[in-house]
Protein backbone atom coordinates (compact mmCIF):
# COMPACT_ATOMS: atom_id res chain seq x y z
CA UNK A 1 101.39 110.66 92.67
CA UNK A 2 101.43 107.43 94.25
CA UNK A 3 97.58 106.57 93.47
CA UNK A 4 98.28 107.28 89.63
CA UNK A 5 101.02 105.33 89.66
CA UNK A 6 99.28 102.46 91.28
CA UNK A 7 95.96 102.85 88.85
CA UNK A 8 98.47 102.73 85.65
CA UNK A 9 101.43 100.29 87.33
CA UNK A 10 99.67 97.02 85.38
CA UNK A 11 101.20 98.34 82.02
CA UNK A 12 101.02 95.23 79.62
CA UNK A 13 101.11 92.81 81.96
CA UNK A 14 97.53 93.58 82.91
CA UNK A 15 96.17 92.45 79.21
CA UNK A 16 97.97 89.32 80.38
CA UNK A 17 95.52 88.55 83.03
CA UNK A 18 92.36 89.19 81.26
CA UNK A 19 93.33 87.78 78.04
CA UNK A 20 92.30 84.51 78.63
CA UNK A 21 88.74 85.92 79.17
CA UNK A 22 88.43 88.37 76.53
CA UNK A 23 90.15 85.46 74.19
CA UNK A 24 86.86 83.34 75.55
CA UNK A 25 84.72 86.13 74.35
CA UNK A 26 85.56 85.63 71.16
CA UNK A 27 85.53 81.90 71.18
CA UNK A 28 81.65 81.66 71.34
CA UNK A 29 82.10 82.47 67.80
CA UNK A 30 85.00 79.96 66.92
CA UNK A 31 83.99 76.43 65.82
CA UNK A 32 85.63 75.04 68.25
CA UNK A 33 83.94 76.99 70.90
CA UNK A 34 80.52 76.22 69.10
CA UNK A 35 80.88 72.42 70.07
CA UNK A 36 80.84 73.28 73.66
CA UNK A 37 78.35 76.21 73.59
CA UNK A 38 74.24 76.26 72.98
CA UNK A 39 73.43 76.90 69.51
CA UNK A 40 72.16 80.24 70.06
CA UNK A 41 75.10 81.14 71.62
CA UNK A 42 76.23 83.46 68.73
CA UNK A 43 73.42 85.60 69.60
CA UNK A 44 73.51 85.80 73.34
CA UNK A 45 73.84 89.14 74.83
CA UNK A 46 77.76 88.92 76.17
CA UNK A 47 79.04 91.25 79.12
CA UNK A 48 82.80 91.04 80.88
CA UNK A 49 83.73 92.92 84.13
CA UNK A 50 84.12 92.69 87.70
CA UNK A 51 81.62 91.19 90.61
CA UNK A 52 80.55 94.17 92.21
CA UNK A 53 78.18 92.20 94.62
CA UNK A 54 76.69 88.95 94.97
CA UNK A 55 72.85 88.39 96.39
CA UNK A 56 71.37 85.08 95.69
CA UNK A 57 71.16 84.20 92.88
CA UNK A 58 71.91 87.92 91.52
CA UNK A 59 75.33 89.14 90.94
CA UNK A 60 76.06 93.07 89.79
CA UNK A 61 78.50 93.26 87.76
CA UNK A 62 80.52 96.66 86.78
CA UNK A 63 81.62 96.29 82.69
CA UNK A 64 84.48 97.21 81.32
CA UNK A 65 82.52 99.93 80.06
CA UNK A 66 78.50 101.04 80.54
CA UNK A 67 76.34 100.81 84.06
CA UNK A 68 76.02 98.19 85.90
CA UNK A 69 74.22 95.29 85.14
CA UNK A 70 72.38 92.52 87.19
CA UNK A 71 73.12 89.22 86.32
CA UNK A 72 70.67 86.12 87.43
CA UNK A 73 72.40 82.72 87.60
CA UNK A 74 69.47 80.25 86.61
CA UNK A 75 69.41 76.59 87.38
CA UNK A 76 70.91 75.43 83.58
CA UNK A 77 73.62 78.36 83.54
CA UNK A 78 76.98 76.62 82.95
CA UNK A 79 79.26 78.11 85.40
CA UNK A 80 82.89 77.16 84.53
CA UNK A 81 86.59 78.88 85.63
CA UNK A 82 89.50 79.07 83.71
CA UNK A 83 93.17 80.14 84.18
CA UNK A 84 94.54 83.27 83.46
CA UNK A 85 96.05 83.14 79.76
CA UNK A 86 94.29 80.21 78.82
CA UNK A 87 92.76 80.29 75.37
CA UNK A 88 90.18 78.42 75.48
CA UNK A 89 87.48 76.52 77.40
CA UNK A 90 89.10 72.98 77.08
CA UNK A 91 90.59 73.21 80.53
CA UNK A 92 87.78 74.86 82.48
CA UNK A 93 86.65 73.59 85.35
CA UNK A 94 82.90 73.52 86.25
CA UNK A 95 82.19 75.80 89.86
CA UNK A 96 79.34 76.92 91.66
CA UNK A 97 77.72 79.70 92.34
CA UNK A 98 78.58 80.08 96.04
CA UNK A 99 82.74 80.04 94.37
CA UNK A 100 82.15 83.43 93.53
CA UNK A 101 83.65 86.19 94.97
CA UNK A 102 83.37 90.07 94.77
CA UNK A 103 86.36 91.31 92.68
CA UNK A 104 86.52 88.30 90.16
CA UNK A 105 86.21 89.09 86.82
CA UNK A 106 84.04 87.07 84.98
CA UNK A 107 82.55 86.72 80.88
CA UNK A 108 78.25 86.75 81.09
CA UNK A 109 76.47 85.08 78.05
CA UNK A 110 72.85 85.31 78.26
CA UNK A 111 69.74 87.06 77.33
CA UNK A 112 69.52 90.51 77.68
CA UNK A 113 66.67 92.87 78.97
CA UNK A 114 65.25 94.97 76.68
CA UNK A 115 67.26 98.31 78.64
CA UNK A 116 70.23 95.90 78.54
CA UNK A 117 70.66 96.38 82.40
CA UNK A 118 69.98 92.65 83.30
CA UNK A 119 70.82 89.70 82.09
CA UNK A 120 69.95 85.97 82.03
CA UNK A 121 72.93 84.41 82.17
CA UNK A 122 73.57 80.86 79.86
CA UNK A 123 76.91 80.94 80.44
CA UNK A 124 79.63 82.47 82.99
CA UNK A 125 82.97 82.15 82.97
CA UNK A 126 85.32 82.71 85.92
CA UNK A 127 88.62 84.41 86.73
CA UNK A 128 89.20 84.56 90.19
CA UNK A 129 90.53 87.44 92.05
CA UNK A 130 93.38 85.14 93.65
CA UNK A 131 94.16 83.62 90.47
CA UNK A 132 94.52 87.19 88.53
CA UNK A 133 96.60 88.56 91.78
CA UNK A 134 99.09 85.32 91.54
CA UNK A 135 99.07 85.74 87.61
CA UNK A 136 99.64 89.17 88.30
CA UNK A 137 102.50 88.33 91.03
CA UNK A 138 104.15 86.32 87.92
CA UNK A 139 103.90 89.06 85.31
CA UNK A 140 105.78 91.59 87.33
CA UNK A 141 108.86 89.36 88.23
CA UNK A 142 109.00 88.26 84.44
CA UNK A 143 108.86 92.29 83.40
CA UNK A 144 111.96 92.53 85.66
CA UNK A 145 113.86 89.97 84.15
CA UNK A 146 112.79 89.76 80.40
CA UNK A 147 111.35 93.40 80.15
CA UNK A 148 112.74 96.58 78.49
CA UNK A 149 111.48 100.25 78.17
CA UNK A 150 112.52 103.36 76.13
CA UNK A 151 111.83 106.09 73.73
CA UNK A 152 111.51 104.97 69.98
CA UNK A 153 114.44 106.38 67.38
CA UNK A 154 113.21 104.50 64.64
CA UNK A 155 110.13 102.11 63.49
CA UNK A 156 110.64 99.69 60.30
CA UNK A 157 107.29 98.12 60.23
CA UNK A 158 107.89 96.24 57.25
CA UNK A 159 110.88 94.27 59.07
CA UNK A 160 108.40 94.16 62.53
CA UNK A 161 111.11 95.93 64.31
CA UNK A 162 110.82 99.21 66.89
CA UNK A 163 114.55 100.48 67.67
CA UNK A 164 114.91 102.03 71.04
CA UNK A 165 116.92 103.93 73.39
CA UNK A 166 117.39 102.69 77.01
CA UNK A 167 119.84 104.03 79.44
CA UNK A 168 121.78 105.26 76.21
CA UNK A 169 121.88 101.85 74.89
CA UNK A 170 119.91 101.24 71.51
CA UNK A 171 118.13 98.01 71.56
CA UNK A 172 115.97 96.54 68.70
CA UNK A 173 112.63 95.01 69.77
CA UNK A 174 111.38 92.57 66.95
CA UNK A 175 108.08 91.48 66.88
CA UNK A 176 106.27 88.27 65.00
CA UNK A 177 102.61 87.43 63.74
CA UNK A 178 102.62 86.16 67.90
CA UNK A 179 103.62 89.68 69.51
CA UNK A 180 100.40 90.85 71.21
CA UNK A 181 100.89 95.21 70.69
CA UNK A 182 98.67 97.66 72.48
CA UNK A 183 98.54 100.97 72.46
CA UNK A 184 97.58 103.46 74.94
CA UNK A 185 94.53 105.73 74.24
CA UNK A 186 95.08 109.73 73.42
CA UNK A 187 93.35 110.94 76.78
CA UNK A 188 94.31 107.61 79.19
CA UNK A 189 96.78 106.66 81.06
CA UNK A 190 95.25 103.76 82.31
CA UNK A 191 96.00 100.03 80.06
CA UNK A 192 92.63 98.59 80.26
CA UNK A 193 91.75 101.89 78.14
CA UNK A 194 94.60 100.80 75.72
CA UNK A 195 93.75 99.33 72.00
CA UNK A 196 95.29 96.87 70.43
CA UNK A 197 97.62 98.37 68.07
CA UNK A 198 100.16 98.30 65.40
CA UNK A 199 103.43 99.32 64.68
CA UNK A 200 102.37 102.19 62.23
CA UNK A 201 101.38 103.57 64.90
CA UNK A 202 104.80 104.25 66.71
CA UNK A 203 106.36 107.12 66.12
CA UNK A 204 110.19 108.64 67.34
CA UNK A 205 110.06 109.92 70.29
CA UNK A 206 106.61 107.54 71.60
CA UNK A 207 107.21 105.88 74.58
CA UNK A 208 108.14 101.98 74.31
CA UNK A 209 107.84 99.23 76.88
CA UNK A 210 108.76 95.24 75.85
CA UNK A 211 108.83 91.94 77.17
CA UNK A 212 110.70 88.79 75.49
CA UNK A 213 113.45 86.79 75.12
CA UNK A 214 116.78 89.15 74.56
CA UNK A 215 120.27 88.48 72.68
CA UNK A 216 123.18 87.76 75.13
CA UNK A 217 124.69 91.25 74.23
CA UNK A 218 121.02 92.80 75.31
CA UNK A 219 121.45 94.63 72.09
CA UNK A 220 117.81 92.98 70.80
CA UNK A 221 114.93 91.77 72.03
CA UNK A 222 112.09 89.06 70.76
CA UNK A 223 108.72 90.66 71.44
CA UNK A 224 106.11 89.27 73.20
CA UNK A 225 104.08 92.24 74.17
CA UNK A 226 105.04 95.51 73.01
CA UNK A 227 102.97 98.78 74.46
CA UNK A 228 103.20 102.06 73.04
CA UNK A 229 102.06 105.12 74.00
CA UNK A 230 103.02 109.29 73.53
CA UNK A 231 103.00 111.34 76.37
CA UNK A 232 103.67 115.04 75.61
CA UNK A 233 105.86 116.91 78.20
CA UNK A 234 105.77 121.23 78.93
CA UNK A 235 107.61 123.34 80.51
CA UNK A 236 106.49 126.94 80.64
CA UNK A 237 104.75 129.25 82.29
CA UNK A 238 101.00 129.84 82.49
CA UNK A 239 98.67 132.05 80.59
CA UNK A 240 95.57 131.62 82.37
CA UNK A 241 93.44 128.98 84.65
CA UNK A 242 89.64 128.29 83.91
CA UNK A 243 88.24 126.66 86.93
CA UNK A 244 84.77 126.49 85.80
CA UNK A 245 86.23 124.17 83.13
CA UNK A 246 89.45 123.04 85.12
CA UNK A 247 91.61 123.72 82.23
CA UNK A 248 95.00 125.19 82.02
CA UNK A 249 96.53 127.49 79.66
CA UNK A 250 100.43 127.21 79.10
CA UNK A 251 102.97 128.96 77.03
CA UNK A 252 105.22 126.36 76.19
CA UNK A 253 108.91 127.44 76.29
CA UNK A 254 110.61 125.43 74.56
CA UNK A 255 107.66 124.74 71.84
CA UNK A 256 107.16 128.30 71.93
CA UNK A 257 103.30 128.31 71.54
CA UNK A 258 99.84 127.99 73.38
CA UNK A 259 98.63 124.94 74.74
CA UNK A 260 95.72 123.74 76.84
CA UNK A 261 95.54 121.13 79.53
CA UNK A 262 92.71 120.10 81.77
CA UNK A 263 92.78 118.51 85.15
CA UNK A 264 91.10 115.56 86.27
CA UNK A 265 90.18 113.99 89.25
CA UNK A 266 93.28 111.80 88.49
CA UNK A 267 96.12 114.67 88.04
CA UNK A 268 98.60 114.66 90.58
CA UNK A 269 99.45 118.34 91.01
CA UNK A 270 102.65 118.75 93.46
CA UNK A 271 104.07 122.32 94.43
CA UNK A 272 108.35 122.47 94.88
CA UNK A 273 109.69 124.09 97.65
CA UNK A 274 112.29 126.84 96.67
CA UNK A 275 114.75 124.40 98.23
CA UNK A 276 114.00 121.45 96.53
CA UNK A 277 113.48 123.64 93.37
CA UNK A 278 117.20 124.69 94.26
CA UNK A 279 118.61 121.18 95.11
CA UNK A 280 116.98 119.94 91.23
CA UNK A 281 118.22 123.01 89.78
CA UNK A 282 121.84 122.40 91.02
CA UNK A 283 121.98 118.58 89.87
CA UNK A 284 120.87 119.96 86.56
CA UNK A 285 123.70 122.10 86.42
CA UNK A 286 125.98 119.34 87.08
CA UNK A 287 124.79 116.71 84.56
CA UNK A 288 124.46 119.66 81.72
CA UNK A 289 120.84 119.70 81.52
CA UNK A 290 120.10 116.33 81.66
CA UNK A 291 118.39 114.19 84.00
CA UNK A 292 121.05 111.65 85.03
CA UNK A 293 119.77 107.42 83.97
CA UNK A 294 116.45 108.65 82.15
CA UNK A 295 116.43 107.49 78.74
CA UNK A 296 116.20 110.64 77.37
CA UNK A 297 119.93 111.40 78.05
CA UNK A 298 119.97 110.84 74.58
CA UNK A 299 119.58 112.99 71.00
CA UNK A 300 116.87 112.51 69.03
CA UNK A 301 113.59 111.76 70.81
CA UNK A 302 114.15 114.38 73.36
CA UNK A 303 113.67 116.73 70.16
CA UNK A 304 110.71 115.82 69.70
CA UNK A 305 108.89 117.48 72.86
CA UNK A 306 108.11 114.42 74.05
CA UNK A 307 108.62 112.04 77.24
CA UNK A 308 107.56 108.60 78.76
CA UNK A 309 104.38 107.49 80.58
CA UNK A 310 103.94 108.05 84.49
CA UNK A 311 104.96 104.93 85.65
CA UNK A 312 107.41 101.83 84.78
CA UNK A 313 105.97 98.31 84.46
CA UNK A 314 105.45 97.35 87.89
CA UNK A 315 108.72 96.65 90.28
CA UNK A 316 111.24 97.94 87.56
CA UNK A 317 111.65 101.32 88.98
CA UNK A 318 112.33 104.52 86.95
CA UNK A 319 112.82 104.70 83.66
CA UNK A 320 114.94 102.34 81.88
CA UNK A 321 115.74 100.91 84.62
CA UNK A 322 115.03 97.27 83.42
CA UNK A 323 115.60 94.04 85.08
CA UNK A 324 117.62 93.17 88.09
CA UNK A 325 121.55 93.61 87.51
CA UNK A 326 120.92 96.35 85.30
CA UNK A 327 120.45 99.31 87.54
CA UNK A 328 116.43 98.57 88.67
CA UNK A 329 115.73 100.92 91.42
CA UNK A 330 119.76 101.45 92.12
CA UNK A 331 120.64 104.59 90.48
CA UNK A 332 123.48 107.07 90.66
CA UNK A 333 123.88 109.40 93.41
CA UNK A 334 122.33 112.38 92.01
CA UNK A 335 120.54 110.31 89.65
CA UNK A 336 116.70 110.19 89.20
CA UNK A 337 115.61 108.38 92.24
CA UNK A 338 116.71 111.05 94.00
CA UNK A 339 115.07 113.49 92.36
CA UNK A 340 111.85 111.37 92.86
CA UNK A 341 112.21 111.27 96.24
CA UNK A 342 112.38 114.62 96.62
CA UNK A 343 109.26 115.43 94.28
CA UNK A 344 107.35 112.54 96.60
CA UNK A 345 108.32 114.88 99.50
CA UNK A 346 106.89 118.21 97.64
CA UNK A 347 103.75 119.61 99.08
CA UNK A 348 100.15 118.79 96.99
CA UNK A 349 98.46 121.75 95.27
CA UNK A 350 95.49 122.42 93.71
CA UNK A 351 94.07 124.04 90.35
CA UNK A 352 93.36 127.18 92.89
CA UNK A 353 96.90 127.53 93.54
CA UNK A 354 98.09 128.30 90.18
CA UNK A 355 98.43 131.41 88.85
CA UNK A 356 98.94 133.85 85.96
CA UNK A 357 102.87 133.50 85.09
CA UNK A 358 103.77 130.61 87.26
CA UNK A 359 106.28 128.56 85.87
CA UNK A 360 105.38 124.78 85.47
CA UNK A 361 106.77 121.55 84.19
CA UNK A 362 103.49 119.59 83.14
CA UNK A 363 103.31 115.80 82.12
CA UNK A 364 100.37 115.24 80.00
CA UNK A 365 98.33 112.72 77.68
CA UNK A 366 98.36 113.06 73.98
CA UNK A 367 94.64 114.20 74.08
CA UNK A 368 92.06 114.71 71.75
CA UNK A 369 91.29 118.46 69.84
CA UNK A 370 94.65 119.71 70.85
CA UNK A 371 93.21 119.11 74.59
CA UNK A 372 95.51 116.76 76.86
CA UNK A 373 94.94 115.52 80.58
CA UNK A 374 97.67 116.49 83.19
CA UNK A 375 98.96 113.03 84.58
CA UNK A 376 101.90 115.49 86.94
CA UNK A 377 101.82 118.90 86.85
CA UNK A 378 105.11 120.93 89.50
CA UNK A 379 104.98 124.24 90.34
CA UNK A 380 107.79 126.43 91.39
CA UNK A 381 110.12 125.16 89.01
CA UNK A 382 111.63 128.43 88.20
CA UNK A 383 115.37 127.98 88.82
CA UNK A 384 115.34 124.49 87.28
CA UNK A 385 114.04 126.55 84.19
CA UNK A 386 116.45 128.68 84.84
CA UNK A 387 119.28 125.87 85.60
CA UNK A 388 118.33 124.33 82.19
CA UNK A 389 116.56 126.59 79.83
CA UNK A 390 117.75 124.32 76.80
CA UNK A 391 116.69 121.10 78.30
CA UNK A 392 114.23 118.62 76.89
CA UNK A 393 110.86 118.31 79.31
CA UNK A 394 111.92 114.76 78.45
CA UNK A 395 114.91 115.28 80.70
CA UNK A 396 113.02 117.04 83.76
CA UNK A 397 109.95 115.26 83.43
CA UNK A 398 111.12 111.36 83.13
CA UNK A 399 113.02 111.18 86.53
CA UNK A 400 109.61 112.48 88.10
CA UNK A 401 107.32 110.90 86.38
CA UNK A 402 108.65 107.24 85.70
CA UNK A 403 108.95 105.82 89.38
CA UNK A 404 106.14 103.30 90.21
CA UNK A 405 106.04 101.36 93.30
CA UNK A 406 105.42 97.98 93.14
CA UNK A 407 102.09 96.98 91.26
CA UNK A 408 98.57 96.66 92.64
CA UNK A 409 96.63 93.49 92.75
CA UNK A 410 94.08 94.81 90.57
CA UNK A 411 95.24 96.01 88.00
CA UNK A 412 95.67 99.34 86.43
């Protein structure tokens, strides 16, 4: 679980470190980026990615999307660096070629080859790995203290405003003509898949993470970034496993119909011992049903079948958590982190290990053609089905599924 958590831990604040170069993407076409560009710059051929390798005068470079591509540094490409979050070139500082370094992420202007696998660069700008891991560093003790996560009750996008529910406390997230909003792809759970987005988009019961500047009663929140995102959760029993096509079929209990689910190379599939099975079950019992400090304690979203993404922005710990003071990574006894601990405990298991009529509590992407991907799939779950048949998989799921550790240095 641990290496899904990591690959998806940049939530948000990830768009915050590459900003500044995909804003400088779209500055070649700004007048104010034509005064310091060629004139043909509007037609160069424009790539943005990661160094892969460097040779020479050659760099590979993996794009955010598509094969690699080999880029050749000639004697009049401009080299500059920049910042990240700056929006624009007037601060960039001229480098050289030997100030590269595998893992930067850099913007390529240039002429392309007619198979578009090489590229003369004109222009390159720079974001180095170090600066991106300090930036990075930044982001995740400003999610702590400014940042807020829940499960949507209500969208008004015609007053900009998202109303939540964290830790059974509503809070209402406004956003401006400034608030960058992203949204996370049907099949991904990664953010550099996510698109920007709009608040039409949001729905009850979608999945809600913010960062601004809050009232002193924490009951609202300016928006700076707001990332959405809806992240079906199951809990049934399955119908029948297709290896050849690594999907899943589930009855859903509580939706009370079919549904599929493949695996991917990313799933994290865990398998509960009957006494950790037993332990959940019992704390279950005790708190009604619900999973104790998961925001979907409360009524409404959990109606909706639905439940939060995999992990929290980086270092805020489970699920509504939120900032330092507030509960981040404390917790209850018998609370989620518990329950996470014991579920980080739980042997791994495989698609082979599943079987016809094994009861499962899945985690899954939204998905496209009624297809989603498994982000957590647990096995032997039985007696916490049992312990809570009327429970949300927004209660069961959420303490499992929300713990990240603390972020990775590249990124989601």
């Amino acid at each position: 679980m641990r290496a899904t958590a990591n690959r998806i831990s940049g939530i948000a604040l990830w768009a915050a470190s590459v900003s500044g170069i995909c804003f400088v993407a779209s500055c070649y076409a700004s007048p104010a980026a034509a005064q310091t560009q060629p004139a043909n710059a509007a037609s160069a051929s424009r790539r943005v990615g990661a160094v892969k390798a460097i040779n020479g005068t050659a760099i590979t470079l993996t794009p955010d999307s598509g094969p690699d591509v080999t880029v050749t540094v000639q004697p009049a490409t401009r080299l500059v660096r920049i910042a990240p979050g700056e929006k624009d070139l007037k601060n960039a500082t001229p480098v050289q070629l030997q100030d590269l370094q595998v893992g930067d992420r850099i913007l390529v202007a240039g002429k392309a080859s007619d198979d578009n696998l090489s590229l003369a660069a004109s222009t390159l700008v720079v974001m180095t790995r170090s600066d991106l891991e300090a930036r990075h560093q930044h982001d995740l003790q400003d999610w702590q203290k400014r940042g807020v996560d829940g499960i949507a009750s209500a969208v008004d996008a015609a007053a900009g405003t998202v109303t939540i529910t964290a830790r059974s406390k509503t809070v209402v997230v406004h956003s401006s003509s400034t608030t960058v909003i992203r949204r996370y792809a049907p099949d991904s759970v990664k953010f550099d898949d996510a698109k920007p987005g709009t608040l039409q988009q949001i729905h009850p019961g979608d999945q809600i993470r913010a960062r601004g500047e809050r009232s002193a009663d924490g009951s609202e929140l300016a928006a700076e970034e707001i990332v959405s995102g809806s992240f079906p959760g199951i809990a049934g029993t399955v119908n029948s496993v297709d290896a050849s096509s690594s999907t899943l079929s589930v009855h859903d209990l509580l939706a009370k119909k079919t549904v599929v689910v493949k695996i991917a190379p990313d799933s994290q599939l865990r398998h509960l011992t009957p006494e950790m099975a037993q332990m959940i079950a019992t704390r279950l019992k005790g708190t009604g049903g619900r999973a104790s400090g998961d925001a979907a304690s409360s009524s409404g979203p959990a109606a909706n079948g639905q439940t939060a993404p995999p992990a929290s922005p980086p270092g805020t710990g489970p699920a509504g958590s939120g900032p330092a003071g507030s509960g981040a990574g404390g917790g209850r006894p018998g609370g989620a982190p518990d329950i996470q601990r014991m579920l980080s405990r739980a042997p791994a298991a495989t698609l082979a290990d599943l079987h016809k009529g094994d009861a499962v509590i899945i985690l899954s992407t939204e998905g496209t053609a009624g297809v989603g991907t498994v982000i957590t799939l647990v096995s032997g779950v039985e007696p916490i089905l049992q312990a809570a048949p009327g429970a949300s998989t927004a209660a069961m799921l959420s303490p499992w599924s929300m713990s990240a550790p603390s972020g990775d240095a590249g990124g989601p």
